[in-house]
N, C-alpha and C. Protein backbone atom coordinates (compact mmCIF):
# COMPACT_ATOMS: atom_id res chain seq x y z
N UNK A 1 -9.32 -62.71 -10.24
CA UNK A 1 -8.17 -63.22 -9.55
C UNK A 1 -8.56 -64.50 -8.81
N UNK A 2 -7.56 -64.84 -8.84
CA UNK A 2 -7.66 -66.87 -7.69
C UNK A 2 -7.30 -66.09 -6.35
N UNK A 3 -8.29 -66.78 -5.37
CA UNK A 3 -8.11 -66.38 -4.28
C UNK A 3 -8.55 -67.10 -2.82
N UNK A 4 -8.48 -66.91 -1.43
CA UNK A 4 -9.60 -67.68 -0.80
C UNK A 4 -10.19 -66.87 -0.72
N UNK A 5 -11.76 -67.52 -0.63
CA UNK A 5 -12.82 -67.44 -0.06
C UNK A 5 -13.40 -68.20 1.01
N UNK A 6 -14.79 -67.85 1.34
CA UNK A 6 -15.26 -68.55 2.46
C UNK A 6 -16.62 -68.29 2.72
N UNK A 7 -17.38 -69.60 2.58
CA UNK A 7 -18.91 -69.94 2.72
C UNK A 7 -19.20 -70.87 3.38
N UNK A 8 -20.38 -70.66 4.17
CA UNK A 8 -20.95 -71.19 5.65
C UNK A 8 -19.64 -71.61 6.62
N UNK A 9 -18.83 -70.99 6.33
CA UNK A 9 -17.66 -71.02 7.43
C UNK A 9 -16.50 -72.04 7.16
N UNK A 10 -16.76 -72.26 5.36
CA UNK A 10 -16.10 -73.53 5.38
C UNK A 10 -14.96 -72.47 4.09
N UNK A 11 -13.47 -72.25 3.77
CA UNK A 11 -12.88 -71.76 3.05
C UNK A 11 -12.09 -73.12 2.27
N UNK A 12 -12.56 -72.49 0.88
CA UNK A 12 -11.95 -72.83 -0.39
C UNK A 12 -11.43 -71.84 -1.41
N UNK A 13 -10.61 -72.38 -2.60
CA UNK A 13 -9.75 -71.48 -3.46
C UNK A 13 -10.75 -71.21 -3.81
N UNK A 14 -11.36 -69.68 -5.23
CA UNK A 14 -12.03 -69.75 -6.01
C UNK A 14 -11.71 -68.38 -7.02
N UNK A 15 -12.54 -68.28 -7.43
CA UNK A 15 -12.39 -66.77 -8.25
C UNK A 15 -12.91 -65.44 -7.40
N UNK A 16 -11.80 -64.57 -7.27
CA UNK A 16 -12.72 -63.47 -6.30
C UNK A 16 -12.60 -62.36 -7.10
N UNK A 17 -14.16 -61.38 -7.55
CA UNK A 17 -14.03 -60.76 -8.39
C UNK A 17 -13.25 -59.39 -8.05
N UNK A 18 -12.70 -58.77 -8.99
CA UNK A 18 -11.50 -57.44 -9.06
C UNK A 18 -11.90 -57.01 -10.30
N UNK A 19 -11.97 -55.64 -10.05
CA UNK A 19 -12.10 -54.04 -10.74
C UNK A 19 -10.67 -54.16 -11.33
N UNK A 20 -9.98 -53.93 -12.38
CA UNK A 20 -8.84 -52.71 -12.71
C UNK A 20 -8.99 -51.40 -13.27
N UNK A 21 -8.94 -50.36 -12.98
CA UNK A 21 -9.53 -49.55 -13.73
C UNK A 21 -8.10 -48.50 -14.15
N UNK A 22 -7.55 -48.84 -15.67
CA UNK A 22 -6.70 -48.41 -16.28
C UNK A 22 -6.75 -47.26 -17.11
N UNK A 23 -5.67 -45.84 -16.72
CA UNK A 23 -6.02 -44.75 -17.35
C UNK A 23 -5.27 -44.69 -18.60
N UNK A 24 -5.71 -43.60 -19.51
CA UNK A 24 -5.17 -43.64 -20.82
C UNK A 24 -3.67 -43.85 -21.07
N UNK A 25 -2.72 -43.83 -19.93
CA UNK A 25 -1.65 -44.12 -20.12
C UNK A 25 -1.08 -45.82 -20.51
N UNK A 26 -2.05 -46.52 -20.05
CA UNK A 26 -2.39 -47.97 -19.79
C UNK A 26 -1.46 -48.21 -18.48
N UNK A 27 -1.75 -47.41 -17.87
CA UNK A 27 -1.38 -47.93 -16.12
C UNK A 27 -2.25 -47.65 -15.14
N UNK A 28 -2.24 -48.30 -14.03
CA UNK A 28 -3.07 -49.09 -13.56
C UNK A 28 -3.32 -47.67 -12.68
N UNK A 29 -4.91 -47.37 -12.17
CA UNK A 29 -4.86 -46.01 -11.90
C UNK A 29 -5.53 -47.09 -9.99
N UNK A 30 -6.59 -47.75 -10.26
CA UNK A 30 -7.44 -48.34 -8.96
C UNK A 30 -7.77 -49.83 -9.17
N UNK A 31 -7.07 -50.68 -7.89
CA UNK A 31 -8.05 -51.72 -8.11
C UNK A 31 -9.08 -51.98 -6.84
N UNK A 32 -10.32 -52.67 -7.07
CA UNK A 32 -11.06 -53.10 -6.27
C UNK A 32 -10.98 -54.46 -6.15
N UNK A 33 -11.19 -54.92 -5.00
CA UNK A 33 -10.49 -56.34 -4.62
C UNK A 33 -11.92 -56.81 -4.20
N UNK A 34 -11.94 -58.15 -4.29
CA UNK A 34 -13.67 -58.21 -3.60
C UNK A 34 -15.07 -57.65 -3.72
N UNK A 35 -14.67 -57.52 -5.18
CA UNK A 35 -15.70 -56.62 -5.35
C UNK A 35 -17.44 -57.20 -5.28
N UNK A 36 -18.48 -56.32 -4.72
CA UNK A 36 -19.41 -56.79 -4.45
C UNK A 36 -20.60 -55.76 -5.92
N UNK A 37 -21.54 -56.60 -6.18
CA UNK A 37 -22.21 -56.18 -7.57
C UNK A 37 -23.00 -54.56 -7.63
N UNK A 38 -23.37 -55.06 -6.35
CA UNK A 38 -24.61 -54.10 -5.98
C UNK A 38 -23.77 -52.61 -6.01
N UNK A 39 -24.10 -51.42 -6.44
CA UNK A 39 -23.41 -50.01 -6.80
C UNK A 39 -22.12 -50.27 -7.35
N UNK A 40 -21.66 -51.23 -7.46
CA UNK A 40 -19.95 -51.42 -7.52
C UNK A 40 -20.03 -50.33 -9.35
N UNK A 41 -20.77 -50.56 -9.89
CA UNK A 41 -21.00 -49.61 -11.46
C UNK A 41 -20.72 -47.97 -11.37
N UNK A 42 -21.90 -47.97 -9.75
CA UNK A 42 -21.48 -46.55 -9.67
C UNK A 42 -20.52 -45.86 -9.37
N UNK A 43 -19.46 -46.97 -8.82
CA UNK A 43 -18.15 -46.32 -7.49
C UNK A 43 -17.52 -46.44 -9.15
N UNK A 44 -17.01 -46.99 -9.61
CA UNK A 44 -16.28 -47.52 -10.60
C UNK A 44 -16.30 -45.69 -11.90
N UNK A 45 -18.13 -45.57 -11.89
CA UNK A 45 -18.00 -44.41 -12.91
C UNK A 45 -17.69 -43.05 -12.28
N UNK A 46 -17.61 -43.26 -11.39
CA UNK A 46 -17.51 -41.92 -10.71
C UNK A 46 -15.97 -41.63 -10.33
N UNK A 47 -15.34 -42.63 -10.31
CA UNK A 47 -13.64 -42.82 -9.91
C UNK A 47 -13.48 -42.63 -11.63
N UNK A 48 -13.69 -43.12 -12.85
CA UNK A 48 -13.33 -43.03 -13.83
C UNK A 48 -13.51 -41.40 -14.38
N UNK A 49 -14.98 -40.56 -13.60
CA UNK A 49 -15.34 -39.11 -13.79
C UNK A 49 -14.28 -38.06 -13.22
N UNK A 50 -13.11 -39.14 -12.79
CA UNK A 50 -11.91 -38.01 -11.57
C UNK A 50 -11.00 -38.33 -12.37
N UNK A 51 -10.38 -38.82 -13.06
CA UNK A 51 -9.46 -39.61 -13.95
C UNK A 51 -9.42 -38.16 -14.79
N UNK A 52 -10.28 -37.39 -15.31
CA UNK A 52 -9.38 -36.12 -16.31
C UNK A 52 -9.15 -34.72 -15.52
């Protein structure tokens, strides 16, 4: 998604990364907004392990 951000205190537009995580219906079950890298795999498989 396009969004602001903000580095060394200075804000510009940019890309801010987002999760969708869509169930077999193809509707939209969670999104994560801002997402940060580090475990973000694990939150993601474990929300997808609650989905059945």
């Amino acid at each position: 998604m396009w969004g602001k951000k903000s580095f060394l205190g200075k804000e510009f537009m940019g890309i801010v990364r987002t999760t969708f995580l869509i169930n077999s219906k193809g509707k939209i079950h969670k999104i994560w907004n801002n997402v940060r890298v580090k475990d973000h795999a694990k939150e993601v498989f474990e929300e997808v392990k609650n989905l059945k």
